[in-house]
N, C-alpha and C. Protein backbone atom coordinates (compact mmCIF):
# COMPACT_ATOMS: atom_id res chain seq x y z
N UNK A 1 49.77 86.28 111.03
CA UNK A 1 50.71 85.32 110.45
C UNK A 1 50.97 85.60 108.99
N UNK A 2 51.30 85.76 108.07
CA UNK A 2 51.45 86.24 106.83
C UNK A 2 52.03 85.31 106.45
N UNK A 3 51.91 83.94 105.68
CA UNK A 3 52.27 82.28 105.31
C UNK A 3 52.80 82.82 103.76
N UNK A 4 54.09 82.36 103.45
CA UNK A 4 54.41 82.61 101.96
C UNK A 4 54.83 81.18 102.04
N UNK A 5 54.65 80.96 100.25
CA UNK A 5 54.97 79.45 99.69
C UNK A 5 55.84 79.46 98.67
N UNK A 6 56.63 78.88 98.74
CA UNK A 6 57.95 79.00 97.38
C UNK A 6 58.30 77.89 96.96
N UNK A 7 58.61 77.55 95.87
CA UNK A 7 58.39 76.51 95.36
C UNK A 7 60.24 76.29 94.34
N UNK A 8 60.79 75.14 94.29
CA UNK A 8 62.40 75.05 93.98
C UNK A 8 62.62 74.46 93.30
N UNK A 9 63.52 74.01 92.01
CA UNK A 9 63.64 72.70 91.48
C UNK A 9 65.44 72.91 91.29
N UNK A 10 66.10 71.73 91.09
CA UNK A 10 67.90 72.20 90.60
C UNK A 10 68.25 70.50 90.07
N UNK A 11 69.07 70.48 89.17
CA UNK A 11 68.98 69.12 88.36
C UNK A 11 70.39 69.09 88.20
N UNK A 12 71.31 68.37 88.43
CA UNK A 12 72.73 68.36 88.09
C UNK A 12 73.00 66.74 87.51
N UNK A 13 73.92 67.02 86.38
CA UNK A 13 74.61 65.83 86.09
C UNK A 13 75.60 64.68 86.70
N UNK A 14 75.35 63.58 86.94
CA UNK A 14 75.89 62.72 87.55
C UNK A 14 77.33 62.70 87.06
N UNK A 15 78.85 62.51 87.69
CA UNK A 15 79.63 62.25 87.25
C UNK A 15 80.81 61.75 87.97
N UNK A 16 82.22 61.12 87.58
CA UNK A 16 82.96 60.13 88.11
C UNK A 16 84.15 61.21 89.08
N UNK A 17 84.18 60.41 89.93
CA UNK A 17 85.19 61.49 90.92
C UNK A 17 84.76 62.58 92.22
N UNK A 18 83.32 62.25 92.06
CA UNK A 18 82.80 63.20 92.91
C UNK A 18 81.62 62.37 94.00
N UNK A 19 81.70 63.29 95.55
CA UNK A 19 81.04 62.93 96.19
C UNK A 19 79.40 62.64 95.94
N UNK A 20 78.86 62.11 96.25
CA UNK A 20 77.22 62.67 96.08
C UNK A 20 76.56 62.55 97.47
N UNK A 21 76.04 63.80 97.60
CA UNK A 21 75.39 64.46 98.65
C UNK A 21 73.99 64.53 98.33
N UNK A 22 72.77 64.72 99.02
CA UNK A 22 71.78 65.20 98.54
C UNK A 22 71.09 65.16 99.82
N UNK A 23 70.37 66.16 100.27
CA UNK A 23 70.05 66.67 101.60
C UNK A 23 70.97 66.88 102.49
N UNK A 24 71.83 66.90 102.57
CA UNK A 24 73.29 67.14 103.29
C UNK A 24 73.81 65.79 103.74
N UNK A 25 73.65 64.70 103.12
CA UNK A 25 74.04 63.37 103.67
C UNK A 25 74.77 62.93 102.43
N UNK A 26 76.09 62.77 102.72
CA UNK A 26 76.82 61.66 101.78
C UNK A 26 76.12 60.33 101.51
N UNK A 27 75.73 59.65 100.46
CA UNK A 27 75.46 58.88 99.41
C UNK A 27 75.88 57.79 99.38
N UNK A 28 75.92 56.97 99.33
CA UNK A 28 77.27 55.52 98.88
C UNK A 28 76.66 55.27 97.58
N UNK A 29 77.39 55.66 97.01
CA UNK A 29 77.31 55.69 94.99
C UNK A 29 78.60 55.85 94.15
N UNK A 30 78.89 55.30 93.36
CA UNK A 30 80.00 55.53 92.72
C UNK A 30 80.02 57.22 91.97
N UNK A 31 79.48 57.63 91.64
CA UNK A 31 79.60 59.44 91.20
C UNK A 31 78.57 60.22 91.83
N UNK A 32 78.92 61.42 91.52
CA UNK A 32 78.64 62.57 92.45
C UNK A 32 77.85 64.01 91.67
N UNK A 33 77.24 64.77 92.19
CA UNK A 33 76.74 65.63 91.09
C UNK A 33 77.46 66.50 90.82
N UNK A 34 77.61 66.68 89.45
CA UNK A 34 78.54 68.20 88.57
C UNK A 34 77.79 69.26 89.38
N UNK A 35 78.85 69.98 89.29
CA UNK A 35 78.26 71.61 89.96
C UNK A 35 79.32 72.62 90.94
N UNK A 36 79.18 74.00 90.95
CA UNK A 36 80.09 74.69 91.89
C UNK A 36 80.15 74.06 93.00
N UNK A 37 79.14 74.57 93.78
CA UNK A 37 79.46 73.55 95.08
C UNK A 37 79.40 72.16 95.30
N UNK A 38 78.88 71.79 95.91
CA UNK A 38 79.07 70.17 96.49
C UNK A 38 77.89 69.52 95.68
N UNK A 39 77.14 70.08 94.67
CA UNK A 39 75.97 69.84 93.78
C UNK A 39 74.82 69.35 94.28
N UNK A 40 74.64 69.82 95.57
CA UNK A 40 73.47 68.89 96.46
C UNK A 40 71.54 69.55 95.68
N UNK A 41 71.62 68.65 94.85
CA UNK A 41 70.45 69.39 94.13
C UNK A 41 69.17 69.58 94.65
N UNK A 42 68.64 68.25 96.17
CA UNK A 42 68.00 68.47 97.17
C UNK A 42 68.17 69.68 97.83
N UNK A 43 68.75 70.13 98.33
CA UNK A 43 69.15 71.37 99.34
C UNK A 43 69.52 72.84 98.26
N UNK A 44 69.86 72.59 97.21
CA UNK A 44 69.71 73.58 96.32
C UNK A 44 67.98 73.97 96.16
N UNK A 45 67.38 73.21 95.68
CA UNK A 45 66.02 73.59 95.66
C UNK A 45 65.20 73.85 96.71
N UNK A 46 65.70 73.49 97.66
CA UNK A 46 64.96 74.00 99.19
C UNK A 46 65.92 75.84 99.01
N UNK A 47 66.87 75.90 99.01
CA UNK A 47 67.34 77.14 99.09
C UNK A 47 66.32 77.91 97.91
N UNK A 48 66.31 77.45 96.59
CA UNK A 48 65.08 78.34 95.99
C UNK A 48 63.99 78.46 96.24
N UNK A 49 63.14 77.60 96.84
CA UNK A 49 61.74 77.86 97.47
C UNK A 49 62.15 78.72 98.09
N UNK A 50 63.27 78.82 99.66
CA UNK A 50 62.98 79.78 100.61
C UNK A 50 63.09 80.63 100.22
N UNK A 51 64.28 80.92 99.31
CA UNK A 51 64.12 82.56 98.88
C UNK A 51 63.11 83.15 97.71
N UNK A 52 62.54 82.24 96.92
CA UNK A 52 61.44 82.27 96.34
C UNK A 52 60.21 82.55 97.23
N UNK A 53 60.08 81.87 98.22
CA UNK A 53 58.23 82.74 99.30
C UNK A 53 59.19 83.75 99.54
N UNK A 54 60.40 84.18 100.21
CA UNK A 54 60.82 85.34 100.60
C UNK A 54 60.66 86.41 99.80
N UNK A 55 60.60 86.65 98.65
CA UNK A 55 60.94 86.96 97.56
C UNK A 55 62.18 87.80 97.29
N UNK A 56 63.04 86.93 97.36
CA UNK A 56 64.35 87.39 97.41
C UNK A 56 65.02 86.62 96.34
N UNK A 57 64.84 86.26 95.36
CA UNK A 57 65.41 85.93 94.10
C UNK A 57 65.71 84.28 94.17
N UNK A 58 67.20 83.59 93.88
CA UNK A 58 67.13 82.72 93.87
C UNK A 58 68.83 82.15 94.04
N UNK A 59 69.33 81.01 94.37
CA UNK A 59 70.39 80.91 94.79
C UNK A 59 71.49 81.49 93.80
N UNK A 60 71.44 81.42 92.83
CA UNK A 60 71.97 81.70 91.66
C UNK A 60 72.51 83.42 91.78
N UNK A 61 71.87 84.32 92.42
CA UNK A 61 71.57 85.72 92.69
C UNK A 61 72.99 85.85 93.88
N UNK A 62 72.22 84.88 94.97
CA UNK A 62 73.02 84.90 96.10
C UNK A 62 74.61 84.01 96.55
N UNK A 63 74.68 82.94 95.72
CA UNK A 63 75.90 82.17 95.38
C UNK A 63 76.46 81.93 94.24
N UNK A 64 76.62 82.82 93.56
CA UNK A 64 77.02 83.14 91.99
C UNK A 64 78.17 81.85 91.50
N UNK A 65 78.45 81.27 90.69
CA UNK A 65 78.76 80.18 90.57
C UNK A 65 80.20 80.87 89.52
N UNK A 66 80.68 82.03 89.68
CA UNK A 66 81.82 83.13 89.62
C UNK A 66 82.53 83.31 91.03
N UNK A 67 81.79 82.70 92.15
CA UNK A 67 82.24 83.61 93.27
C UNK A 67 82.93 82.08 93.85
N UNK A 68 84.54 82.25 93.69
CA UNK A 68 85.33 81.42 94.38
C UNK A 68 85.16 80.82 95.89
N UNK A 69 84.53 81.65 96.33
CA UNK A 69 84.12 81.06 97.64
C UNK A 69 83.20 80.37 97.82
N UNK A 70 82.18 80.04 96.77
CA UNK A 70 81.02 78.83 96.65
C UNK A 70 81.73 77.51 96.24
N UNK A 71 83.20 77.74 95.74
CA UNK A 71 83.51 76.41 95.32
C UNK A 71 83.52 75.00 95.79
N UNK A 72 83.07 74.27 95.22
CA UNK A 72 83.02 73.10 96.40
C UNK A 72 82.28 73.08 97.59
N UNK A 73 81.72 74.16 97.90
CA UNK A 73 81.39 74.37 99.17
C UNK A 73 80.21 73.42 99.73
N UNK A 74 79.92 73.63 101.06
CA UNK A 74 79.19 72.32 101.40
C UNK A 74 77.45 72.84 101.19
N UNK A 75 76.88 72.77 100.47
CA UNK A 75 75.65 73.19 99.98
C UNK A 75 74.58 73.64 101.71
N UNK A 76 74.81 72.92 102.75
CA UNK A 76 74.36 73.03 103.63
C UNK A 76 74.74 74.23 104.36
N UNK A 77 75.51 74.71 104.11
CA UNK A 77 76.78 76.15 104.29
C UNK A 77 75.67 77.41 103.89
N UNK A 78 74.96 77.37 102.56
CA UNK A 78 74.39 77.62 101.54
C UNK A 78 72.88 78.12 102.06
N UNK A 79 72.05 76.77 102.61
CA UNK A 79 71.20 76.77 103.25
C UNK A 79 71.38 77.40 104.52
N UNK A 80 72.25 77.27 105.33
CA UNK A 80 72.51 78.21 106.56
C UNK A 80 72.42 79.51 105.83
N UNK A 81 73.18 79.95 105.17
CA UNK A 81 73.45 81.51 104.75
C UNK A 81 71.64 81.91 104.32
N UNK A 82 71.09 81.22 103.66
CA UNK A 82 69.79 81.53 103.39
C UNK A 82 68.77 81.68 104.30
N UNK A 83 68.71 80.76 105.41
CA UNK A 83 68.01 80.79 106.92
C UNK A 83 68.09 82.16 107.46
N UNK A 84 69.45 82.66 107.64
CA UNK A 84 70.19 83.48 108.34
C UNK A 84 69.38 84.83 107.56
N UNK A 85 69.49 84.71 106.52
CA UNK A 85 69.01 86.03 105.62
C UNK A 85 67.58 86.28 105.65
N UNK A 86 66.44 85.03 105.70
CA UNK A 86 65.61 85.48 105.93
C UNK A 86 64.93 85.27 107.05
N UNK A 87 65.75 85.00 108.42
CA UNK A 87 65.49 85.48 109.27
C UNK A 87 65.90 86.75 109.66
N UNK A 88 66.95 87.45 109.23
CA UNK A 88 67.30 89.13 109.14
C UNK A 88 65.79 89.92 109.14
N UNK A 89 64.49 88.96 108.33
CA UNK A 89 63.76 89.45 107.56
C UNK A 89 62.03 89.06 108.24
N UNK A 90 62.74 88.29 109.66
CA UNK A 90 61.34 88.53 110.29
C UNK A 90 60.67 86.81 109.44
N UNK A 91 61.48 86.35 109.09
CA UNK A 91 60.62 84.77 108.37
C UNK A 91 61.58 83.91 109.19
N UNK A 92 60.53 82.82 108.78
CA UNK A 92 61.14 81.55 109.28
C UNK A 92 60.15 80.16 108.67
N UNK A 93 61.06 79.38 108.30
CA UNK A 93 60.74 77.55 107.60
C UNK A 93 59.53 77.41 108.07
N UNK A 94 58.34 76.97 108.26
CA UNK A 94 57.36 76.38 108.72
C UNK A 94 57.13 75.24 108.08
N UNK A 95 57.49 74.81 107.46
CA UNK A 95 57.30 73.29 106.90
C UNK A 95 57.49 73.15 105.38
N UNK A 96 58.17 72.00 104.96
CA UNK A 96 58.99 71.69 103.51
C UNK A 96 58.50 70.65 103.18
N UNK A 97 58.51 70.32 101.90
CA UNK A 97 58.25 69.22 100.74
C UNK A 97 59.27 68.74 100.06
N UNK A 98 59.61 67.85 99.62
CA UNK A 98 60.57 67.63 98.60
C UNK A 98 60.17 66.18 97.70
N UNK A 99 60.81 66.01 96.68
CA UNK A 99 60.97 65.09 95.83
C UNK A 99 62.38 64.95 95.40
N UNK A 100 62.54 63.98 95.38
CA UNK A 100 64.37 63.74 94.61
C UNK A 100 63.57 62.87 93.36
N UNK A 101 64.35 63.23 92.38
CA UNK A 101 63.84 61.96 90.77
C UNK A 101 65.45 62.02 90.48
N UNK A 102 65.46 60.62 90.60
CA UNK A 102 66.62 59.66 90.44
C UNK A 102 65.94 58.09 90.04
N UNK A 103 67.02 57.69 88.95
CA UNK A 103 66.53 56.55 88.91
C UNK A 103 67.55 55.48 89.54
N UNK A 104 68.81 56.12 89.75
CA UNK A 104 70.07 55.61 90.55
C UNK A 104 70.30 56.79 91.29
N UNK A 105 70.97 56.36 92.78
CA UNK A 105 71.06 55.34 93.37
C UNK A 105 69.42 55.46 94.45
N UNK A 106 69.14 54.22 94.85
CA UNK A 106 67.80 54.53 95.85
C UNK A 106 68.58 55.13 96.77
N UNK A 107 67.58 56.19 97.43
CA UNK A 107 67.46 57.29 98.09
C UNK A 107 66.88 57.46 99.23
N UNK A 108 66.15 56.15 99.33
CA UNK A 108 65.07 55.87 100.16
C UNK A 108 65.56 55.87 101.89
N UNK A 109 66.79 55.05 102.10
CA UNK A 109 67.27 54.71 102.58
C UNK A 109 67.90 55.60 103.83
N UNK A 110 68.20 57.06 102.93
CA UNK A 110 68.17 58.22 103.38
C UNK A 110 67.53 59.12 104.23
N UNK A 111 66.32 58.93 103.77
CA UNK A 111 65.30 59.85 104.52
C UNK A 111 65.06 60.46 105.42
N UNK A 112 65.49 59.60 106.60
CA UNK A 112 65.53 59.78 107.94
C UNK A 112 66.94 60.51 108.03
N UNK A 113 67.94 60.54 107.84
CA UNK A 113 69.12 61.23 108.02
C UNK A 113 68.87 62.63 107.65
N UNK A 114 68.69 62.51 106.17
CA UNK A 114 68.16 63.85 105.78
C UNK A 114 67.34 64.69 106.12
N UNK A 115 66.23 64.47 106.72
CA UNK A 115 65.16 64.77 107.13
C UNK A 115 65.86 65.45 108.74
N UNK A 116 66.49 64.91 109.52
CA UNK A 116 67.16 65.40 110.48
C UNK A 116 68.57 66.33 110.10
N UNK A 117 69.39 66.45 109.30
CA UNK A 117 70.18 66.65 108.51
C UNK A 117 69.41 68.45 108.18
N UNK A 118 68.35 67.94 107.73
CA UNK A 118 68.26 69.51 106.96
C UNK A 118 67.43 69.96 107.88
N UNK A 119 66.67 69.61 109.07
CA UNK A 119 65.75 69.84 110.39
C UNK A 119 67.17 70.75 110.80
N UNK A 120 67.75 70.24 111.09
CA UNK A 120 68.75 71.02 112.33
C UNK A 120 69.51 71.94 111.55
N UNK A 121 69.73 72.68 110.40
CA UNK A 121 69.68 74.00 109.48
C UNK A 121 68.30 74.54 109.91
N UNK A 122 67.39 74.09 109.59
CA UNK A 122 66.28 75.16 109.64
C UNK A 122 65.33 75.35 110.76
N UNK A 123 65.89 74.47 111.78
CA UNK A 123 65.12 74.54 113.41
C UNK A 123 63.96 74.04 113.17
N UNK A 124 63.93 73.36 112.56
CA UNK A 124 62.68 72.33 112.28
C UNK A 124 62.65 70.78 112.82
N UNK A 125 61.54 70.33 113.21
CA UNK A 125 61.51 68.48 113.92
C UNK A 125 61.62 67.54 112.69
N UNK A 126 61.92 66.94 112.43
CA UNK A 126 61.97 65.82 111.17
C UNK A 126 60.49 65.68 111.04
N UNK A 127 60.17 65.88 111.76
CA UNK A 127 58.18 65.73 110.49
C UNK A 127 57.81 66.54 110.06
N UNK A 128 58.78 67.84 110.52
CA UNK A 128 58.27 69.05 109.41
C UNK A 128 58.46 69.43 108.11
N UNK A 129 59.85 68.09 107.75
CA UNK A 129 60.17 67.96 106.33
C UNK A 129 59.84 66.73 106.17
N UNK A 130 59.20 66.40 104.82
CA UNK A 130 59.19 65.16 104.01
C UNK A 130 59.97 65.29 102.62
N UNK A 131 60.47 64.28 102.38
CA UNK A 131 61.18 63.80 101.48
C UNK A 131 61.19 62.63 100.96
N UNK A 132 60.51 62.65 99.52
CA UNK A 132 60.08 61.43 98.79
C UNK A 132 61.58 61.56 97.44
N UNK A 133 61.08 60.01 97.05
CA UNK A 133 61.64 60.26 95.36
C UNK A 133 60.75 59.38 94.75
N UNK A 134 61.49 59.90 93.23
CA UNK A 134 60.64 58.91 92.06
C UNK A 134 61.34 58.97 91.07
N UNK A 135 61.03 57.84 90.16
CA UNK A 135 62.17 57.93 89.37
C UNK A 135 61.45 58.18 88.05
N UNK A 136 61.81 58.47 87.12
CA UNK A 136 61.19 58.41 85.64
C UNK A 136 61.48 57.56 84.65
N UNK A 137 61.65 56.11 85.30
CA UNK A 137 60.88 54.76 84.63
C UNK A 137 61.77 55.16 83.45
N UNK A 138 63.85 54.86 83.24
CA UNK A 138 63.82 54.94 82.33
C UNK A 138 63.97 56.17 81.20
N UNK A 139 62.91 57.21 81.46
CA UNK A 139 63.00 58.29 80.85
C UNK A 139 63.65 59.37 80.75
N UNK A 140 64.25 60.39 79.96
CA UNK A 140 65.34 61.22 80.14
C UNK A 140 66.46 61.08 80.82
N UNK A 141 67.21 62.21 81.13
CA UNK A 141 68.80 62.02 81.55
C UNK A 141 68.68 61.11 82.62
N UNK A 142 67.47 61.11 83.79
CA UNK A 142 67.38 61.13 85.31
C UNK A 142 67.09 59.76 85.37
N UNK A 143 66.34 59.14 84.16
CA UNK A 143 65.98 57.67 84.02
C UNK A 143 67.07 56.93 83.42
N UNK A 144 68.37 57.52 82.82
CA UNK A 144 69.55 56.75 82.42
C UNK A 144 70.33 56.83 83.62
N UNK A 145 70.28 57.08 84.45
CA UNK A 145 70.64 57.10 85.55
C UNK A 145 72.33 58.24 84.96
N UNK A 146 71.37 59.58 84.24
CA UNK A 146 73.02 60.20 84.01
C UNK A 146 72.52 61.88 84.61
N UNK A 147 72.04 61.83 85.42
CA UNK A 147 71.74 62.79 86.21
C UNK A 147 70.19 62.88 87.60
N UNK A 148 70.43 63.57 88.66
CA UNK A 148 69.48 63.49 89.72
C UNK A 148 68.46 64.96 89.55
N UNK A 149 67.45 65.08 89.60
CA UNK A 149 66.88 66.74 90.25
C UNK A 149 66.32 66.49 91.07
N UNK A 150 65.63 67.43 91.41
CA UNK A 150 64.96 67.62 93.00
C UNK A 150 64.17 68.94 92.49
N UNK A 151 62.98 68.70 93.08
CA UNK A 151 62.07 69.77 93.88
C UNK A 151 61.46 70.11 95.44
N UNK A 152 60.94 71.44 95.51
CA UNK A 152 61.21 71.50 97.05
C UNK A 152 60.05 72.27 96.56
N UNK A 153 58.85 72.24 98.15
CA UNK A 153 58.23 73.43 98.58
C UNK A 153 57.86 73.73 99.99
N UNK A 154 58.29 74.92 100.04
CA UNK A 154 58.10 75.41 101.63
C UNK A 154 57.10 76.44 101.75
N UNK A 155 56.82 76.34 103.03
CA UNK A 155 56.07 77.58 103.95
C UNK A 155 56.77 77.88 104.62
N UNK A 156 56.71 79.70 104.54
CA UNK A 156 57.36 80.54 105.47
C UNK A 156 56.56 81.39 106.32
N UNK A 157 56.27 81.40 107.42
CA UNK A 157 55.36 82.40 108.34
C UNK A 157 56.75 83.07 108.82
N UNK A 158 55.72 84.30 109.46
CA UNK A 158 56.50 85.16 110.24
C UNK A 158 57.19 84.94 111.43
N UNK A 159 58.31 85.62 112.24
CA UNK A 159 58.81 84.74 113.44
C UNK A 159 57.54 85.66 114.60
């Protein structure tokens, strides 16, 4: 079995006019995260863990934020393309972590969508991902409620 662990973080600014996504589930919030694609900063940082245990660099490498065809795009699009690549490579998801830190909007509510949401990208059962948040009480951008991040960590075994 050869188990790699990669570890993700991606932080985008909250702003007016835009959807907000985060684990591939639309939001009910008045703004949305800044960013090329669809700013899903949950599913962005799962894409850097995986290719982080892969060691294959990091989304940034692979969806260049120059390359017109990431525009807008649906971040889950993103995560498929990443699955796909390192399964080319003989890996596969074995189980994920996450945190969202937001202090707006609760997130909680979510979980279960998401958790199935990003299961069925990576052929995984919803208990093989967890997904918490927390907020920072207040503190920095994420506690003015003027931006969300996320961290992620996965295991990758061999197929």
């Amino acid at each position: 079995m050869n188990p790699r662990v990669g570890i993700g973080y991606d932080f985008h600014r909250l702003v007016e006019g835009r959807k907000l996504v985060l684990g591939g589930v639309k939001i009910r919030y008045g703004a949305g995260l800044a960013g090329h694609s669809d700013g899903d900063v949950l599913t962005h940082a799962l894409c850097d863990a995986i290719l982080g245990a892969a060691g294959l660099g990091d989304i940034g490498l692979h969806f260049p934020d120059t390359d017109p065809k990431w525009k807008d795009a649906p971040s889950l699009d993103l995560l498929a393309a990443v699955v796909k690549l390192i399964g080319a490579r003989g890996l596969r998801v074995a189980q994920v972590d996450t945190v969202v830190i937001a202090q707006v909007p609760k997130v909680s509510p979510y979980f279960n969508e998401m958790r199935e949401t990003l299961g069925r990208i990576l052929g995984l059962a919803p208990e093989q991902i967890n997904v918490k948040a927390k907020t920072t009480e207040g503190l920095d951008a994420t506690g003015r409620g003027e931006a969300i991040a996320a961290h992620a960590i996965v295991l990758l075994e061999s197929r």
